[in-house]
Every structure is written in structure tokens, then in C-alpha cells.
C-alpha atoms as a PDB file:
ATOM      1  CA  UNK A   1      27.068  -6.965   9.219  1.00  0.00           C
ATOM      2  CA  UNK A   2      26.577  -6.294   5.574  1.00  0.00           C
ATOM      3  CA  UNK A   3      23.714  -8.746   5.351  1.00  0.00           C
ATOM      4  CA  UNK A   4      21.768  -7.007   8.437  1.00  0.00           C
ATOM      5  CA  UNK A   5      22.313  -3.542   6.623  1.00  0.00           C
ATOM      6  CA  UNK A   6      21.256  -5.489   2.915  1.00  0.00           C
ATOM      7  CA  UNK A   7      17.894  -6.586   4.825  1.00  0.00           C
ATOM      8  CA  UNK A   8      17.033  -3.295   6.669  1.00  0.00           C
ATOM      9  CA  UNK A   9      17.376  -1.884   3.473  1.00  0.00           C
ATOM     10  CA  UNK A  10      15.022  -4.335   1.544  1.00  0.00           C
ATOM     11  CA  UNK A  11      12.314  -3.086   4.485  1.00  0.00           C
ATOM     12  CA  UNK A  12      12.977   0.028   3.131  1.00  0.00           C
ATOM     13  CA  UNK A  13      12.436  -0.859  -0.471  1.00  0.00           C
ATOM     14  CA  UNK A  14       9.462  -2.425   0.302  1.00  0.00           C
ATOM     15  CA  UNK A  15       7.699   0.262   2.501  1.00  0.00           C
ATOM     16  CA  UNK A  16       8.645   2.519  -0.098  1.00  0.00           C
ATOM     17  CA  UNK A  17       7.382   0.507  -2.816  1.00  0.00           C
ATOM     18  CA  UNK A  18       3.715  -0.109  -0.816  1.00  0.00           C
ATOM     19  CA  UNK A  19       3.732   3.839  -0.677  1.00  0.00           C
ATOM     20  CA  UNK A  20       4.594   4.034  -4.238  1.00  0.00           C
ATOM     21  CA  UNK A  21       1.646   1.678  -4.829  1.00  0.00           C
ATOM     22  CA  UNK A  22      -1.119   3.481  -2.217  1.00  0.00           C
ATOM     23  CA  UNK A  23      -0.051   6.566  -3.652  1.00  0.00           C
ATOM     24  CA  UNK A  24      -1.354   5.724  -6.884  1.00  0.00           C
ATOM     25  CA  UNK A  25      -4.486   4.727  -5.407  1.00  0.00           C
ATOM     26  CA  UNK A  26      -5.143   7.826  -3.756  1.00  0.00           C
ATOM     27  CA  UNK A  27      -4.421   9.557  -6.980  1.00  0.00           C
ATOM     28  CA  UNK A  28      -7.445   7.513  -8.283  1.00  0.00           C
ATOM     29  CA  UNK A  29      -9.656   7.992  -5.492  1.00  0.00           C
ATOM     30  CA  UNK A  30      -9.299  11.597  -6.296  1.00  0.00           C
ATOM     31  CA  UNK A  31     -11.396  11.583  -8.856  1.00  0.00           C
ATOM     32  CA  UNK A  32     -12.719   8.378  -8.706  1.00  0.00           C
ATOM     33  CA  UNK A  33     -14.303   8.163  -5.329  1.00  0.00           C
ATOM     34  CA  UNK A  34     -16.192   5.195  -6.195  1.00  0.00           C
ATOM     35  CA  UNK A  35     -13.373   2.919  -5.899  1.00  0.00           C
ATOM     36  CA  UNK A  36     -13.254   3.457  -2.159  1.00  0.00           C
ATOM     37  CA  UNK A  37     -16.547   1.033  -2.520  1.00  0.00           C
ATOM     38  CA  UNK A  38     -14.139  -1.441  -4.201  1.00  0.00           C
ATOM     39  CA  UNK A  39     -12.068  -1.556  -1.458  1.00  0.00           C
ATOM     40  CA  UNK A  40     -15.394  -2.072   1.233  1.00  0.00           C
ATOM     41  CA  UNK A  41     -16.569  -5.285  -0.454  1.00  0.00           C
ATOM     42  CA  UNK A  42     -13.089  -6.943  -0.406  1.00  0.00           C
ATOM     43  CA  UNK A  43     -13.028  -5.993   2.697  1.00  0.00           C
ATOM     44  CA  UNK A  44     -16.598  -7.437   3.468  1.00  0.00           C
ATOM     45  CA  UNK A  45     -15.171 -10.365   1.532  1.00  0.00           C
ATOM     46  CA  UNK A  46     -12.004 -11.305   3.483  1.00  0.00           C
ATOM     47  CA  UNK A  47     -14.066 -10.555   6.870  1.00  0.00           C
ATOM     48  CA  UNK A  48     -17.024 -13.258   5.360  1.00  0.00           C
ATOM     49  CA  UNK A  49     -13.970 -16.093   5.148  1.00  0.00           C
ATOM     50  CA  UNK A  50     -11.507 -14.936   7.725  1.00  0.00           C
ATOM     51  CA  UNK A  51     -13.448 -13.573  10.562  1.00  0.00           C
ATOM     52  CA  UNK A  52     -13.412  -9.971  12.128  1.00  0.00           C
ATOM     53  CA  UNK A  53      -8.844  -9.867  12.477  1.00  0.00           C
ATOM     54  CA  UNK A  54      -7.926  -6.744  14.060  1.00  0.00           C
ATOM     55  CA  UNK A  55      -6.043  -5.646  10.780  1.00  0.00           C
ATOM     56  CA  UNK A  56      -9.617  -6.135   8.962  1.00  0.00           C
ATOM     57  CA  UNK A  57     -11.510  -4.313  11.360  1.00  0.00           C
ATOM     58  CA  UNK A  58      -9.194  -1.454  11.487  1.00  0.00           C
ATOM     59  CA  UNK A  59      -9.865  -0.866   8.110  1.00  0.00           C
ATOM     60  CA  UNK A  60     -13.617  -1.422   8.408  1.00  0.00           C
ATOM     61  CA  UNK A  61     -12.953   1.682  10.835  1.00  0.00           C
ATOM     62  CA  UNK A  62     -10.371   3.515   8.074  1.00  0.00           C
ATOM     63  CA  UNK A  63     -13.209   3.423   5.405  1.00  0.00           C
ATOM     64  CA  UNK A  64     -15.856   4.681   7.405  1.00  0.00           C
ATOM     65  CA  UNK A  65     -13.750   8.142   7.040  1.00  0.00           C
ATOM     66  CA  UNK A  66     -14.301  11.009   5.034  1.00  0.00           C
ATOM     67  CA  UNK A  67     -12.506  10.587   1.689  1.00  0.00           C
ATOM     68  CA  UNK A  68      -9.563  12.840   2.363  1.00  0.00           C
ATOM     69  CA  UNK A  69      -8.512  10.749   5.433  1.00  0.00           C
ATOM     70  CA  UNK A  70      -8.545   7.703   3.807  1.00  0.00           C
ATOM     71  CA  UNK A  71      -6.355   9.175   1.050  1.00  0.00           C
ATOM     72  CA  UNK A  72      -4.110  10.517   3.590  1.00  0.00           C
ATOM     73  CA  UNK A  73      -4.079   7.397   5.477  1.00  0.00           C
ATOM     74  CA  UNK A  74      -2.857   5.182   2.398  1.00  0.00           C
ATOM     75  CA  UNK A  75       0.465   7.298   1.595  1.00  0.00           C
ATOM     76  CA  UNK A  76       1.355   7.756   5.677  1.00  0.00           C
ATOM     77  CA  UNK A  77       4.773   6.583   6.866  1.00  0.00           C
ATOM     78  CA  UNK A  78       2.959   5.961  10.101  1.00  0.00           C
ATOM     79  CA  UNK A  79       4.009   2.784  12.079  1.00  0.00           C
ATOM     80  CA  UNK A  80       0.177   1.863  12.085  1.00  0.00           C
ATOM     81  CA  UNK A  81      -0.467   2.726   8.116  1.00  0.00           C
ATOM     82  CA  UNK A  82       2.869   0.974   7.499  1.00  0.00           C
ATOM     83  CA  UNK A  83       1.157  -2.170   9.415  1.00  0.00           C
ATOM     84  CA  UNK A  84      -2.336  -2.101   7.528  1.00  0.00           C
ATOM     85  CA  UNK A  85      -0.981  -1.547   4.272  1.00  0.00           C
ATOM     86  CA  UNK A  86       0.794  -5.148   4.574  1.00  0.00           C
ATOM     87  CA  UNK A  87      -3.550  -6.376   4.140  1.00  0.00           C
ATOM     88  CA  UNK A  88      -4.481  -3.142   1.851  1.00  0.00           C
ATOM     89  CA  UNK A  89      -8.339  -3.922   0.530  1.00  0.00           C
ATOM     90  CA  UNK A  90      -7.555  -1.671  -2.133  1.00  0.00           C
ATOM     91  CA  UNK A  91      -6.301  -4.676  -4.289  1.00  0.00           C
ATOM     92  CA  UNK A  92      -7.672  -4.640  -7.626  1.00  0.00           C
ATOM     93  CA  UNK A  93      -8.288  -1.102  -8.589  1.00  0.00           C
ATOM     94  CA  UNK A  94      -4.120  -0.643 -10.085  1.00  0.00           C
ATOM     95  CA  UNK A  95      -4.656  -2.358 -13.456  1.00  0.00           C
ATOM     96  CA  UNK A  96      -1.811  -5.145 -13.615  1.00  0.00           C
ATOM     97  CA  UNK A  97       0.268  -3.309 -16.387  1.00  0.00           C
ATOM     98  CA  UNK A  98       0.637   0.176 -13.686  1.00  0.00           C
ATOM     99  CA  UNK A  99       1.304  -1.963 -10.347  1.00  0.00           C
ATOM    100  CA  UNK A 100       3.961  -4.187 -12.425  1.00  0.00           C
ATOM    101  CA  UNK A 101       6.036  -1.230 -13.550  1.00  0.00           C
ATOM    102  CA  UNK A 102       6.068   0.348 -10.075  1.00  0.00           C
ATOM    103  CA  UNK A 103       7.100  -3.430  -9.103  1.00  0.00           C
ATOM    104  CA  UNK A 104       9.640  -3.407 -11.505  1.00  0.00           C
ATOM    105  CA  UNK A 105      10.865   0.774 -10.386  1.00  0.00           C
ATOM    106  CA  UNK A 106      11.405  -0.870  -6.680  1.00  0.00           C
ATOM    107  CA  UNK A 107      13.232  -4.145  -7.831  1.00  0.00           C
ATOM    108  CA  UNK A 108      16.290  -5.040  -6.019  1.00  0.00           C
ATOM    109  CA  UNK A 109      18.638  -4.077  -9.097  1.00  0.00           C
ATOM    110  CA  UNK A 110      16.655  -1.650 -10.116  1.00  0.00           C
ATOM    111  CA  UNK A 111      16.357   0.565  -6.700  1.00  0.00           C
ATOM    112  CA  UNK A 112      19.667   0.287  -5.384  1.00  0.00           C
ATOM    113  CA  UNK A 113      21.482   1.062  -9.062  1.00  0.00           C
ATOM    114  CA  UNK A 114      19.116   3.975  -8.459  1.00  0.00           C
ATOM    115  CA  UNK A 115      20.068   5.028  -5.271  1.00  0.00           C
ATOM    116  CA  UNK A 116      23.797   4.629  -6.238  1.00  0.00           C
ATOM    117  CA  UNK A 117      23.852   7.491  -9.241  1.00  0.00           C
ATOM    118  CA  UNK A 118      21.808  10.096  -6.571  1.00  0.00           C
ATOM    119  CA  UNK A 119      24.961  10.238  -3.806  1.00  0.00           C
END
């Protein structure tokens, strides 16, 4: 029983962690709306080897928003953005040092000695 809890609770550490990570992007694409460009070509990229997914061409359909959606879109706790955030084309625009310390705020030891000191 404590194993099945331990798991659901690593889903949550990660979901919470992608959000962590997406909302950082969106924080960029505020005032860097160019990026949103980065994220099109990987996407391009991955659809050039892999073929037109479903995942892939959701997203073709995600960036073809206006800005603000996309934004909002990346920090959802939606079941869908929740799914497409698993294959985020946004890779690339964290620089390693930023997405390693959010990496390291979500870590196992780190997140649930966290958790423990706010009940």
C-alpha cells in the first residue's frame, strides 16, 4: 500500500515539476515571443523523422494560437496539457543551468523533505 501511495505521489512530483518547467517558458515567451518559433522548427523537425503522431500534430494545432493561449496552455493542469507536455517542442529555450536547478527543486529528497516542514 505504501508503495502505490510512494508512486502516485512521484506522478505528482513529476507533473508538478513539467509545470514548474513550462512555467518558466511562458515567462520567456512573455517577452520573448520569438522563441515560440523555436519551438515550431523542433516541431517541424520531429514531424520530418517521426511522421505526423497525434501528440505532434496537436501541437502543430497549439502553436498556430495566439500567443496568450499557448502560454496558458503550457502551465494548464488539464488532462490533455498534462499529456502533450510529456513531448513539449519547447526543448531548448531553458538554458541547462535554470532547467537543472528546477530538476534538482523537484528531486525525490528534495520535494518530499519539502513537503514534510509545510504540514
Amino acid at each position: 500500500m505504501v508503495r502505490k501511495f510512494t508512486m502516485y505521489s512521484d506522478h505528482i512530483r513529476i507533473e508538478e515539476r513539467s509545470i514548474a518547467l513550462h512555467g518558466e517558458i511562458a515567462k520567456r515567451l512573455h517577452t520573448r515571443r520569438e522563441l515560440v518559433e523555436v519551438a515550431r522548427k523542433n516541431l517541424e523537425q520531429w514531424i520530418q523523422r517521426d511522421g505526423e503522431t497525434p501528440p505532434l500534430t496537436e501541437w502543430r494545432r497549439i502553436l498556430g494560437q495566439p500567443l496568450e493561449d499557448i502560454i496558458n496552455f503550457l502551465v494548464s493542469p488539464g488532462e490533455k496539457a498534462r499529456q502533450l507536455r510529456q513531448s513539449s517542442p519547447f526543448c531548448g529555450i531553458l538554458p541547462p543551468r535554470e532547467r537543472w536547478k528546477i530538476y534538482e527543486a523537484f528531486s525525490a529528497g528534495t520535494y518530499y523533505q519539502s513537503r514534510r516542514k509545510h504540514r
